[in-house]
PDB file of N, CA and C in Angstrom:
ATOM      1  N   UNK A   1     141.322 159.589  96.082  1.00  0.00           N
ATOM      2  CA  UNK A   1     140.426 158.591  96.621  1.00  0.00           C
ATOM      3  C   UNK A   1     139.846 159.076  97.954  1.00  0.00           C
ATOM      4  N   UNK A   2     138.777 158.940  98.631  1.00  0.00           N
ATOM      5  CA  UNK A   2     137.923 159.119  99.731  1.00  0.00           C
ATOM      6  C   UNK A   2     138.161 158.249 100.930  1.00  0.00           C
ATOM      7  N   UNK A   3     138.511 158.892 101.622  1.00  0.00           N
ATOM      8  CA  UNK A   3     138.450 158.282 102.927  1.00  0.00           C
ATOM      9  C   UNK A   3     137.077 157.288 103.347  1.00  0.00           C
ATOM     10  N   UNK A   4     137.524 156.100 104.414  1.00  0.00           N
ATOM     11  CA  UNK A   4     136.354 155.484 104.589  1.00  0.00           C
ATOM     12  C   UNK A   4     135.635 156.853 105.089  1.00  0.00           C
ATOM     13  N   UNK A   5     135.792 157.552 106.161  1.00  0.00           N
ATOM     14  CA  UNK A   5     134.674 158.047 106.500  1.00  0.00           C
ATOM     15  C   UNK A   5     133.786 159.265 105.417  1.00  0.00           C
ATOM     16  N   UNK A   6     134.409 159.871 104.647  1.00  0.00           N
ATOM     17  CA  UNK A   6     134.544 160.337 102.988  1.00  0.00           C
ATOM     18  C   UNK A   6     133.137 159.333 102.514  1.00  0.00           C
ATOM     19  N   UNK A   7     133.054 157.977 102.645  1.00  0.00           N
ATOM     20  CA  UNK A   7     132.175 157.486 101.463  1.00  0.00           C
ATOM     21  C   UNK A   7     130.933 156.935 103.028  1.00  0.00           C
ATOM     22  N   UNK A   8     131.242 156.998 103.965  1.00  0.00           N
ATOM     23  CA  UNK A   8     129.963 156.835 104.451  1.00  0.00           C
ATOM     24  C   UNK A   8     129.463 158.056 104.855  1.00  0.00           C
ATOM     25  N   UNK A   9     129.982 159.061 105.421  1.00  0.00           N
ATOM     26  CA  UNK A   9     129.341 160.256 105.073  1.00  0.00           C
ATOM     27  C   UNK A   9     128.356 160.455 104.121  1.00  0.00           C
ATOM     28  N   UNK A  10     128.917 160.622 102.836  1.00  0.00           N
ATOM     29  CA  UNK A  10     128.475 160.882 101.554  1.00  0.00           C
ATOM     30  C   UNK A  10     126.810 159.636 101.669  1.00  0.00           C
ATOM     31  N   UNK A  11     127.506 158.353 101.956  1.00  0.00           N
ATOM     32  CA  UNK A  11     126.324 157.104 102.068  1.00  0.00           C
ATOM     33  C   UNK A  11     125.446 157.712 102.622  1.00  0.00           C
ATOM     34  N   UNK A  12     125.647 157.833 103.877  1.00  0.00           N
ATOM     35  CA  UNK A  12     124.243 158.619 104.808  1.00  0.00           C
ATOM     36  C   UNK A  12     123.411 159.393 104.479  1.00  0.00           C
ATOM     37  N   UNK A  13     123.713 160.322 103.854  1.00  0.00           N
ATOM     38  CA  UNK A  13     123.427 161.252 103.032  1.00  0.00           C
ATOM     39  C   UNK A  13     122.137 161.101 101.677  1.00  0.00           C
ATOM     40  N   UNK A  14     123.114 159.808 100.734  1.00  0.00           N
ATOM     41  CA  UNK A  14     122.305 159.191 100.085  1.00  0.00           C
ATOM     42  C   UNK A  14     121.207 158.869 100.249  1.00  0.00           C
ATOM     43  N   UNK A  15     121.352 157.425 101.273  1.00  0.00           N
ATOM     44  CA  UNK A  15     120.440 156.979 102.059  1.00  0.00           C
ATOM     45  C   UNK A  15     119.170 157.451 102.603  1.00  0.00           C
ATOM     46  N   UNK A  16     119.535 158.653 103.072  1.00  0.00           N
ATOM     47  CA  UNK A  16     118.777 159.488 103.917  1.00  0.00           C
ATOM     48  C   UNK A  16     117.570 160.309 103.086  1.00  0.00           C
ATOM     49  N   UNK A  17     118.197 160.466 101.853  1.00  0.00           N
ATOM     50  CA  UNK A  17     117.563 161.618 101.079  1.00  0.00           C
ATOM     51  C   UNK A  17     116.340 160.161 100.311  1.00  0.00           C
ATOM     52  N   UNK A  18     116.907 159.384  99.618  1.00  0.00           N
ATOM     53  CA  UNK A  18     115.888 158.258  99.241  1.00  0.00           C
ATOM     54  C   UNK A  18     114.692 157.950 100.459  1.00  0.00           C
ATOM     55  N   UNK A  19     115.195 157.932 101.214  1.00  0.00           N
ATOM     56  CA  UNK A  19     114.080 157.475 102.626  1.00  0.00           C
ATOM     57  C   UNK A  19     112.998 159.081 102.461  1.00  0.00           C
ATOM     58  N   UNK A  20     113.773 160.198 102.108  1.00  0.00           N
ATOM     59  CA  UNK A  20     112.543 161.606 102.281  1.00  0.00           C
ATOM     60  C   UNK A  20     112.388 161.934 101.369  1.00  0.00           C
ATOM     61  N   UNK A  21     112.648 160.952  99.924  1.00  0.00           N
ATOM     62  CA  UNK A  21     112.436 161.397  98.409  1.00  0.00           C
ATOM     63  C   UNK A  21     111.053 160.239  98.459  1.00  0.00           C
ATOM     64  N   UNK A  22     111.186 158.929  99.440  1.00  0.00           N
ATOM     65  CA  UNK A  22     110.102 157.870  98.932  1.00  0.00           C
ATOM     66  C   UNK A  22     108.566 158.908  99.987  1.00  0.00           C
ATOM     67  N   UNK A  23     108.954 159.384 100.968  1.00  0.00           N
ATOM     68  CA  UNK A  23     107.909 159.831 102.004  1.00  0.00           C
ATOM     69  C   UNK A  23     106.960 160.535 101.173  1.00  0.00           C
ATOM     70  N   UNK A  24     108.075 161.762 100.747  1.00  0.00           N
ATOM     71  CA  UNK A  24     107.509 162.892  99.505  1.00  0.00           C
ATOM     72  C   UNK A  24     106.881 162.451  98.635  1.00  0.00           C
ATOM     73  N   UNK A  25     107.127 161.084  97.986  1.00  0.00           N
ATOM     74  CA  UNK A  25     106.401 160.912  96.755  1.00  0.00           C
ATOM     75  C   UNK A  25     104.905 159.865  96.889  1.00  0.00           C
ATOM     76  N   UNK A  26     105.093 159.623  98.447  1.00  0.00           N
ATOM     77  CA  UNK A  26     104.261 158.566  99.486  1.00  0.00           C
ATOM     78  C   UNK A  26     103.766 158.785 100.432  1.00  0.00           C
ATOM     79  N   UNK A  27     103.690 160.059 100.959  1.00  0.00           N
ATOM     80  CA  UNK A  27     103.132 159.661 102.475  1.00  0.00           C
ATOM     81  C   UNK A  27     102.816 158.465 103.559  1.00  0.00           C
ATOM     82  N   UNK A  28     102.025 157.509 102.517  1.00  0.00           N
ATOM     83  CA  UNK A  28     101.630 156.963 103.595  1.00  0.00           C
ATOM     84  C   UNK A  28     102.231 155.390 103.622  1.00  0.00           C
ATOM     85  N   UNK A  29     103.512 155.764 103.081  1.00  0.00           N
ATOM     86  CA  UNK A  29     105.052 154.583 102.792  1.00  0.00           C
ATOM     87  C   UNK A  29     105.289 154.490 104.568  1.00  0.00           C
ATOM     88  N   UNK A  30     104.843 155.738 105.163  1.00  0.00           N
ATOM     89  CA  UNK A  30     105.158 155.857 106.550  1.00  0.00           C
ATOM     90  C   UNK A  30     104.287 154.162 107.619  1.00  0.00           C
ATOM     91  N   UNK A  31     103.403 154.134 106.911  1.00  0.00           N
ATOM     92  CA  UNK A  31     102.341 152.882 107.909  1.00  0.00           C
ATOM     93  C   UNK A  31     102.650 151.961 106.677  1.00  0.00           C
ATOM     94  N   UNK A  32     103.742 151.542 105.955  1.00  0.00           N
ATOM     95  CA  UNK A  32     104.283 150.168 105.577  1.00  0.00           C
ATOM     96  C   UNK A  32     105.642 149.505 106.051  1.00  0.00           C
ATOM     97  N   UNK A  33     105.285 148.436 106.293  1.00  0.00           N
ATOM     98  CA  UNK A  33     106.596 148.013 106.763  1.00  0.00           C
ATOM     99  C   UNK A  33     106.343 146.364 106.369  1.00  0.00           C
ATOM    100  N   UNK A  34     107.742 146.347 106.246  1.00  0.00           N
ATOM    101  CA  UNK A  34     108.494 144.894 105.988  1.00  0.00           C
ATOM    102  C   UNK A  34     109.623 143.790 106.668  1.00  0.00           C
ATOM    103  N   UNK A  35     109.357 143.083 106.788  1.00  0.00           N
ATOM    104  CA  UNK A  35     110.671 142.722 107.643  1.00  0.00           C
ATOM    105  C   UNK A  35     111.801 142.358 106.537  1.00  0.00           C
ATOM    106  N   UNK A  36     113.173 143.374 106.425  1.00  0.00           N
ATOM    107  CA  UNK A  36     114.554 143.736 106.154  1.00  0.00           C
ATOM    108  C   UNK A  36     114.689 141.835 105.899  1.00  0.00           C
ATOM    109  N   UNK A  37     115.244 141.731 104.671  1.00  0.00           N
ATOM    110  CA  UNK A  37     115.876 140.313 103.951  1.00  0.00           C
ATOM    111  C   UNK A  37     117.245 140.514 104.668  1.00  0.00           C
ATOM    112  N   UNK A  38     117.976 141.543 105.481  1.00  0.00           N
ATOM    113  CA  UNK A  38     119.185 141.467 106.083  1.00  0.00           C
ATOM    114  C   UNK A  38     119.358 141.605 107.305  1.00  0.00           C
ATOM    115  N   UNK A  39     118.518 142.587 108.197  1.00  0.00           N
ATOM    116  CA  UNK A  39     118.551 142.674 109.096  1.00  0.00           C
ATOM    117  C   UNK A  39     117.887 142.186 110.143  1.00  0.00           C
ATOM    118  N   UNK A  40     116.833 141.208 109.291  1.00  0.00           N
ATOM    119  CA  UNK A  40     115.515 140.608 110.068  1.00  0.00           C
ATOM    120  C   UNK A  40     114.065 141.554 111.055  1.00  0.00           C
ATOM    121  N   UNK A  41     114.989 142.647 110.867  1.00  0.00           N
ATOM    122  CA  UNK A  41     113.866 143.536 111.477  1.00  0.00           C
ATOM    123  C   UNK A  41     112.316 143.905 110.772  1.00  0.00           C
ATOM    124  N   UNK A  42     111.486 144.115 111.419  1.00  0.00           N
ATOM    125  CA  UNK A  42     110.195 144.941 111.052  1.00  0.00           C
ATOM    126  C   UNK A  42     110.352 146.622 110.587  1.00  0.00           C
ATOM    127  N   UNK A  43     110.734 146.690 109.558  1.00  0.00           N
ATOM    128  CA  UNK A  43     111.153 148.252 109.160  1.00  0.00           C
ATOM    129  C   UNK A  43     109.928 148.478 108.386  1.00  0.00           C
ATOM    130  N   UNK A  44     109.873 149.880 108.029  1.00  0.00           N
ATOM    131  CA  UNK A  44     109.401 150.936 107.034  1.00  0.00           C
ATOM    132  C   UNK A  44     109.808 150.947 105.691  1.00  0.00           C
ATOM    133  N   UNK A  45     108.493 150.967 104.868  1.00  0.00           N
ATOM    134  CA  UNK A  45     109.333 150.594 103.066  1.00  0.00           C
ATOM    135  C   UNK A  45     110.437 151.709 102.924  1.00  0.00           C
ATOM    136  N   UNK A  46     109.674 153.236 103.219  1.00  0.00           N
ATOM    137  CA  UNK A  46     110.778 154.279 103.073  1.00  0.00           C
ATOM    138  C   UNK A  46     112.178 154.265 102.864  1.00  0.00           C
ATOM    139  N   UNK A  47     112.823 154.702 101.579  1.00  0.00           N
ATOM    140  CA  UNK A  47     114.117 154.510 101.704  1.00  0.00           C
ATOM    141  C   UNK A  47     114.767 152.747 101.161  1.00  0.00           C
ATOM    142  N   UNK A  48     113.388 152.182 101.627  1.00  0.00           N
ATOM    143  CA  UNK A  48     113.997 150.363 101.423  1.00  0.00           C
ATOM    144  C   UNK A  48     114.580 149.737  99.429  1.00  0.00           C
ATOM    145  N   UNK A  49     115.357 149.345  98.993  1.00  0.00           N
ATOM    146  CA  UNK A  49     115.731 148.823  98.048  1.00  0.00           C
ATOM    147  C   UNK A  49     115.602 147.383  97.878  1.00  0.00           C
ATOM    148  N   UNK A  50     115.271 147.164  96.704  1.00  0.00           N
ATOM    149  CA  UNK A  50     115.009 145.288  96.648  1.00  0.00           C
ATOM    150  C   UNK A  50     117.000 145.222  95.747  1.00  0.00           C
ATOM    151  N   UNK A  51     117.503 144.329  95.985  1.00  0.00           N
ATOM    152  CA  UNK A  51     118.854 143.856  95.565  1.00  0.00           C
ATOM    153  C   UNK A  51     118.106 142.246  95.209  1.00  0.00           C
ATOM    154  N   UNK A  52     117.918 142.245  93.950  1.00  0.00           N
ATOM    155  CA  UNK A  52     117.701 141.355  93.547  1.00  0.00           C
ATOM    156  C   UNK A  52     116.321 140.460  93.704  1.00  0.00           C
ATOM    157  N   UNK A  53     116.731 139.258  94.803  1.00  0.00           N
ATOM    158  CA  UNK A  53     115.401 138.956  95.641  1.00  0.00           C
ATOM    159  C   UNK A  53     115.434 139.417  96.922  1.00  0.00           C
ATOM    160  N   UNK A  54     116.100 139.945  97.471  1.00  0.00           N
ATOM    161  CA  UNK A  54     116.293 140.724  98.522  1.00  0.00           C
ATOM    162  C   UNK A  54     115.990 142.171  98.959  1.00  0.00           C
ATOM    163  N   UNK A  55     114.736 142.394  99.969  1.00  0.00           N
ATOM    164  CA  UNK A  55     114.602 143.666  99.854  1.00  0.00           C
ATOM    165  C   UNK A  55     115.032 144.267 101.196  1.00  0.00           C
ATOM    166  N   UNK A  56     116.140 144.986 101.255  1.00  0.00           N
ATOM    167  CA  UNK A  56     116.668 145.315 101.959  1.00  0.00           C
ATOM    168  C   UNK A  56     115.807 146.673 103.010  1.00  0.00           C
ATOM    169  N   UNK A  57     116.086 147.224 104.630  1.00  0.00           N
ATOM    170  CA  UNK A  57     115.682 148.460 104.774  1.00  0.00           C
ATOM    171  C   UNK A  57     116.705 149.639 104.402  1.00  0.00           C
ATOM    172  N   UNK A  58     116.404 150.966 104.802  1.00  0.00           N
ATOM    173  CA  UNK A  58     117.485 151.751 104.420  1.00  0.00           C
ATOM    174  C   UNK A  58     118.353 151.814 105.199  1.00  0.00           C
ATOM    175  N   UNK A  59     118.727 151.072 106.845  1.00  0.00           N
ATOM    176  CA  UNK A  59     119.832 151.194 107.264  1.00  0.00           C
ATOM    177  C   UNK A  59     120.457 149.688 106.696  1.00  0.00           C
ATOM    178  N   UNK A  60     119.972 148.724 106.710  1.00  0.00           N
ATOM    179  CA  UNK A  60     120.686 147.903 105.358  1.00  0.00           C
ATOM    180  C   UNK A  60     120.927 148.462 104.032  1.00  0.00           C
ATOM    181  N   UNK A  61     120.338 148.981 103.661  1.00  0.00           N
ATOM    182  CA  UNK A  61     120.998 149.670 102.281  1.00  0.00           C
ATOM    183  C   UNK A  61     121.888 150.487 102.533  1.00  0.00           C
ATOM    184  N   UNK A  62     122.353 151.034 103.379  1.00  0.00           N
ATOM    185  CA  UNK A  62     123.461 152.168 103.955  1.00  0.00           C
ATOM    186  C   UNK A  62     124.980 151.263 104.017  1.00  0.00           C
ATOM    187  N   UNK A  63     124.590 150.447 104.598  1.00  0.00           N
ATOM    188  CA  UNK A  63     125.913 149.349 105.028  1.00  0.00           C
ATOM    189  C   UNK A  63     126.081 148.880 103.841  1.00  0.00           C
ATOM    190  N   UNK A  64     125.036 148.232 102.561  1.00  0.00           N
ATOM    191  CA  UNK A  64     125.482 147.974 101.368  1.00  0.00           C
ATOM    192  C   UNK A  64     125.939 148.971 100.624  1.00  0.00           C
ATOM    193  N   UNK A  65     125.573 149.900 100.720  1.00  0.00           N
ATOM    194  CA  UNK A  65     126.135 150.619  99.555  1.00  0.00           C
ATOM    195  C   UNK A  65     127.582 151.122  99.887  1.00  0.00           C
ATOM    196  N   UNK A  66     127.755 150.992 101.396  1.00  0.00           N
ATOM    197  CA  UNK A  66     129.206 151.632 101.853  1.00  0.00           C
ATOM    198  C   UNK A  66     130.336 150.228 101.534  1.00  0.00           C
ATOM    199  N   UNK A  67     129.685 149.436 102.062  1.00  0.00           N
ATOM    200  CA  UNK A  67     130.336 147.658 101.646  1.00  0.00           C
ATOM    201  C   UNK A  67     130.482 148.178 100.341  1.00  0.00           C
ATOM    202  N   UNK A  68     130.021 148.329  99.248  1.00  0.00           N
ATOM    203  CA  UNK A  68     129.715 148.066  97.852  1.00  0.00           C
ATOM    204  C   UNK A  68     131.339 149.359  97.479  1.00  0.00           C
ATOM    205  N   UNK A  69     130.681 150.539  97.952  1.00  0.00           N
ATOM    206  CA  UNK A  69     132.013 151.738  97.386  1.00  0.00           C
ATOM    207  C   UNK A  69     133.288 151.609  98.299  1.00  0.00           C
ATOM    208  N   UNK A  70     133.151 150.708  99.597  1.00  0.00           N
ATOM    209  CA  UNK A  70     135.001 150.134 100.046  1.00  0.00           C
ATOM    210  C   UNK A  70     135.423 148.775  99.677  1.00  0.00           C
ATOM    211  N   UNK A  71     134.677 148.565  98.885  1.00  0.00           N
ATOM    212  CA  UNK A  71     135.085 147.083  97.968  1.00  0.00           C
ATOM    213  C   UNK A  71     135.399 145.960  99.436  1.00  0.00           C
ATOM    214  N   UNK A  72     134.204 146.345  99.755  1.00  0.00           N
ATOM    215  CA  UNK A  72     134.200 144.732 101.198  1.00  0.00           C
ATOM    216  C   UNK A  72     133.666 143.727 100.454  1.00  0.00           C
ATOM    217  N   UNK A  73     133.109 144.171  99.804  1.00  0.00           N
ATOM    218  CA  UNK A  73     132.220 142.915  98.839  1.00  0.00           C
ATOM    219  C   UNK A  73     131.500 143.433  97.671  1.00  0.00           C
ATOM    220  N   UNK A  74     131.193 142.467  96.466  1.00  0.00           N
ATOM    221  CA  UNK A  74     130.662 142.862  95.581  1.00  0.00           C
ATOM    222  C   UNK A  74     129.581 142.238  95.001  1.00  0.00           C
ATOM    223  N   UNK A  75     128.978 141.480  96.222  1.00  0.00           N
ATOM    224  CA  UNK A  75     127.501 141.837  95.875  1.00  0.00           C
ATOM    225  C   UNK A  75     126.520 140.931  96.629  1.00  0.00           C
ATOM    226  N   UNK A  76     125.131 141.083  96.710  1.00  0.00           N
ATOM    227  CA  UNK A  76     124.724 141.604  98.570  1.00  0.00           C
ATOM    228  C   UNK A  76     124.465 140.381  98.738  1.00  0.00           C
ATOM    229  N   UNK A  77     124.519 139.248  98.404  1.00  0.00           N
ATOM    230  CA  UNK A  77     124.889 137.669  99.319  1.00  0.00           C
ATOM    231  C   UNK A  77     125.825 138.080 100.201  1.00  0.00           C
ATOM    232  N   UNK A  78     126.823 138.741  99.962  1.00  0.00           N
ATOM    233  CA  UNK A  78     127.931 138.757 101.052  1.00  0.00           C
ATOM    234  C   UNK A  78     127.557 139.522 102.495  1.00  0.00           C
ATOM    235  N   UNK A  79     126.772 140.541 102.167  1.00  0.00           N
ATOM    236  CA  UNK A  79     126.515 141.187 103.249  1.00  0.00           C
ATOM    237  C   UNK A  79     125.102 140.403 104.040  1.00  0.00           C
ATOM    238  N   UNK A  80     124.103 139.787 103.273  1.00  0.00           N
ATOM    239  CA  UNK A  80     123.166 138.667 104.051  1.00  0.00           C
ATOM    240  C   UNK A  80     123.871 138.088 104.674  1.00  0.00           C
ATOM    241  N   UNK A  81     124.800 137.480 103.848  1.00  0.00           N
ATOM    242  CA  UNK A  81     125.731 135.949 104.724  1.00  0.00           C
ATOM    243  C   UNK A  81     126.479 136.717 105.862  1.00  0.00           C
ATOM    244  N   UNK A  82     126.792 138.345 106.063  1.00  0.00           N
ATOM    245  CA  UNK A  82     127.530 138.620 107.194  1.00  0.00           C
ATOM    246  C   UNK A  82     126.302 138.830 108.544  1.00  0.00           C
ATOM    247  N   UNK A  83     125.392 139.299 107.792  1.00  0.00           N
ATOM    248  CA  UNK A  83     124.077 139.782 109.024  1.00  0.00           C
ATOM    249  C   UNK A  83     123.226 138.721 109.343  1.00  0.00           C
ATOM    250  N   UNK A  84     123.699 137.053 108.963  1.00  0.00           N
ATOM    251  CA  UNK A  84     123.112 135.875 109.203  1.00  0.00           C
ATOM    252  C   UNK A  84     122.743 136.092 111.057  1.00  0.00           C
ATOM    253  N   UNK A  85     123.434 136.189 111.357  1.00  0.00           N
ATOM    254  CA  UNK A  85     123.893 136.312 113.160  1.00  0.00           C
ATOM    255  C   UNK A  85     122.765 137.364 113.669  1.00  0.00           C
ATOM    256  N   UNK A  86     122.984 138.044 113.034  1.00  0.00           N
ATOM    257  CA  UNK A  86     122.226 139.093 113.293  1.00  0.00           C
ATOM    258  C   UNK A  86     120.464 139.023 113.445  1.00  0.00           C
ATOM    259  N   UNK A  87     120.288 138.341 111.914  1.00  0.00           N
ATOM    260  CA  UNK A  87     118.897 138.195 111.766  1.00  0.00           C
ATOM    261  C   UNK A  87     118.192 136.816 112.053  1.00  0.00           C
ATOM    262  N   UNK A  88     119.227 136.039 112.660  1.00  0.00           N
ATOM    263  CA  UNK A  88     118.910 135.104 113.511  1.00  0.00           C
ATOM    264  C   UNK A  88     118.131 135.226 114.656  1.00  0.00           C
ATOM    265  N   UNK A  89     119.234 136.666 115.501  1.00  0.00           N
ATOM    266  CA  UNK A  89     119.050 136.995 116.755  1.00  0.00           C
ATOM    267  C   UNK A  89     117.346 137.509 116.511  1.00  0.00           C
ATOM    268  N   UNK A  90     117.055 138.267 115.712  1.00  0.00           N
ATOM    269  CA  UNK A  90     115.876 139.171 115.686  1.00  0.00           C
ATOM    270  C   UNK A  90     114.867 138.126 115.467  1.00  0.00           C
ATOM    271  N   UNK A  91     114.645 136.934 114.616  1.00  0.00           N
ATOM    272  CA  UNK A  91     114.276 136.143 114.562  1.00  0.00           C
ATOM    273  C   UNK A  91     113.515 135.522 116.105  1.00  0.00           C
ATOM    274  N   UNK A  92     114.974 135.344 116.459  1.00  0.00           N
ATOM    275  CA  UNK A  92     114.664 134.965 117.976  1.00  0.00           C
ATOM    276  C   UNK A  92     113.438 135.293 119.079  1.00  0.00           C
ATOM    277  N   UNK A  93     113.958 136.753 119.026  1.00  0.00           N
ATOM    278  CA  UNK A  93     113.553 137.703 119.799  1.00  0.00           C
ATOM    279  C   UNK A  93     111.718 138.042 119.034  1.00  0.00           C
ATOM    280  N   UNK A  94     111.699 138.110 117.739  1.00  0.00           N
ATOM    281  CA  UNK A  94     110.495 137.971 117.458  1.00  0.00           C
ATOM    282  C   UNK A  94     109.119 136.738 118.239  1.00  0.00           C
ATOM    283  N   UNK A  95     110.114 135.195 118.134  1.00  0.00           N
ATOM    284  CA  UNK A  95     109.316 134.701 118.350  1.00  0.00           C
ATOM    285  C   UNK A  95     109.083 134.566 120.006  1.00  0.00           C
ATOM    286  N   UNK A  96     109.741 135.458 120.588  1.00  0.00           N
ATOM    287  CA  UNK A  96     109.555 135.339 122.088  1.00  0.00           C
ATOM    288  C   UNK A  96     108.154 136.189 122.695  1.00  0.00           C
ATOM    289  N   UNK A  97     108.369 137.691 121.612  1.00  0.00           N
ATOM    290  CA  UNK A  97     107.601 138.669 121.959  1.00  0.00           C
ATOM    291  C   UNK A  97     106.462 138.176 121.400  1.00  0.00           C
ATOM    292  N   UNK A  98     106.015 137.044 120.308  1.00  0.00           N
ATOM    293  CA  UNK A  98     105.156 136.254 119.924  1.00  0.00           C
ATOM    294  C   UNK A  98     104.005 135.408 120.989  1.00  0.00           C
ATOM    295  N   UNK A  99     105.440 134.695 121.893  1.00  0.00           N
ATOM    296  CA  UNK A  99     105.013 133.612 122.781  1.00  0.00           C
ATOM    297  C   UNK A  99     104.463 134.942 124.219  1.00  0.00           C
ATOM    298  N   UNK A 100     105.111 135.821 124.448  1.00  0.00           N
ATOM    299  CA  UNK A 100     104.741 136.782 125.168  1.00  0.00           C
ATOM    300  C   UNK A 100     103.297 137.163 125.279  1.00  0.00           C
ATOM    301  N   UNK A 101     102.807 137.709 124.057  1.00  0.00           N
ATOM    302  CA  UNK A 101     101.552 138.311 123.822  1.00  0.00           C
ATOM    303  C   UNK A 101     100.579 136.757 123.637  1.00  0.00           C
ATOM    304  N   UNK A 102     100.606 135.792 123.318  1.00  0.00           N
ATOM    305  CA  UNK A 102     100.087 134.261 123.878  1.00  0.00           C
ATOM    306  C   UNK A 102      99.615 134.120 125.065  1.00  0.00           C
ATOM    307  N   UNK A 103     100.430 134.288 126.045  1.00  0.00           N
ATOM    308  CA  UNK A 103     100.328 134.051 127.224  1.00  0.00           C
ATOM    309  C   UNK A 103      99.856 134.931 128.242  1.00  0.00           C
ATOM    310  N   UNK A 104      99.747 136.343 127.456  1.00  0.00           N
ATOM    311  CA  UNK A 104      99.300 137.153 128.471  1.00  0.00           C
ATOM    312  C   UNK A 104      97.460 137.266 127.986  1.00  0.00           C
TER     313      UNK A 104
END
């Protein structure tokens, strides 16, 4: 069996190569972006996976797929419902830099 660091290694890896397998087959995947169903961020399609109705970016897909091969969970409600906090915060912070550019 693989050590945790054994399967995120290996993850990164994965991850990494999908993000320069979508560029290669896209170029211009580079000027798309989405805001992450997990992380709430404004990311790049590159690399990004839909899980269902959820389209994740590729550093969310990294954490799922490592969640997924150390059996933290089995399947990606669990990891939304953990990055709730998270994509709250970004949420947040979106609508500030919103009210920001308003006012100036």
């Amino acid at each position: 069996m693989k050590s945790k660091e054994e399967v995120i290694e290996e993850m990164q890896k994965v991850a990494e190569q999908m993000r320069l397998d979508d560029i290669e087959e896209n170029p211009d995947i580079l000027d798309e972006y989405f805001v992450c169903d997990c992380c709430g961020k404004e990311q790049c399609l590159a690399g990004s996976i839909q899980y269902g109705n959820y389209r994740l970016c590729n550093d969310c897909v990294l954490l799922a797929e490592v969640g997924f091969e150390l059996k933290k969970f089995d399947k990606i409600e669990d990891l939304i419902e953990k990055m709730e906090d998270k994509k709250l915060a970004e949420d947040c912070e979106y609508i500030k830099q919103e009210e920001r550019k308003r006012n100036n």
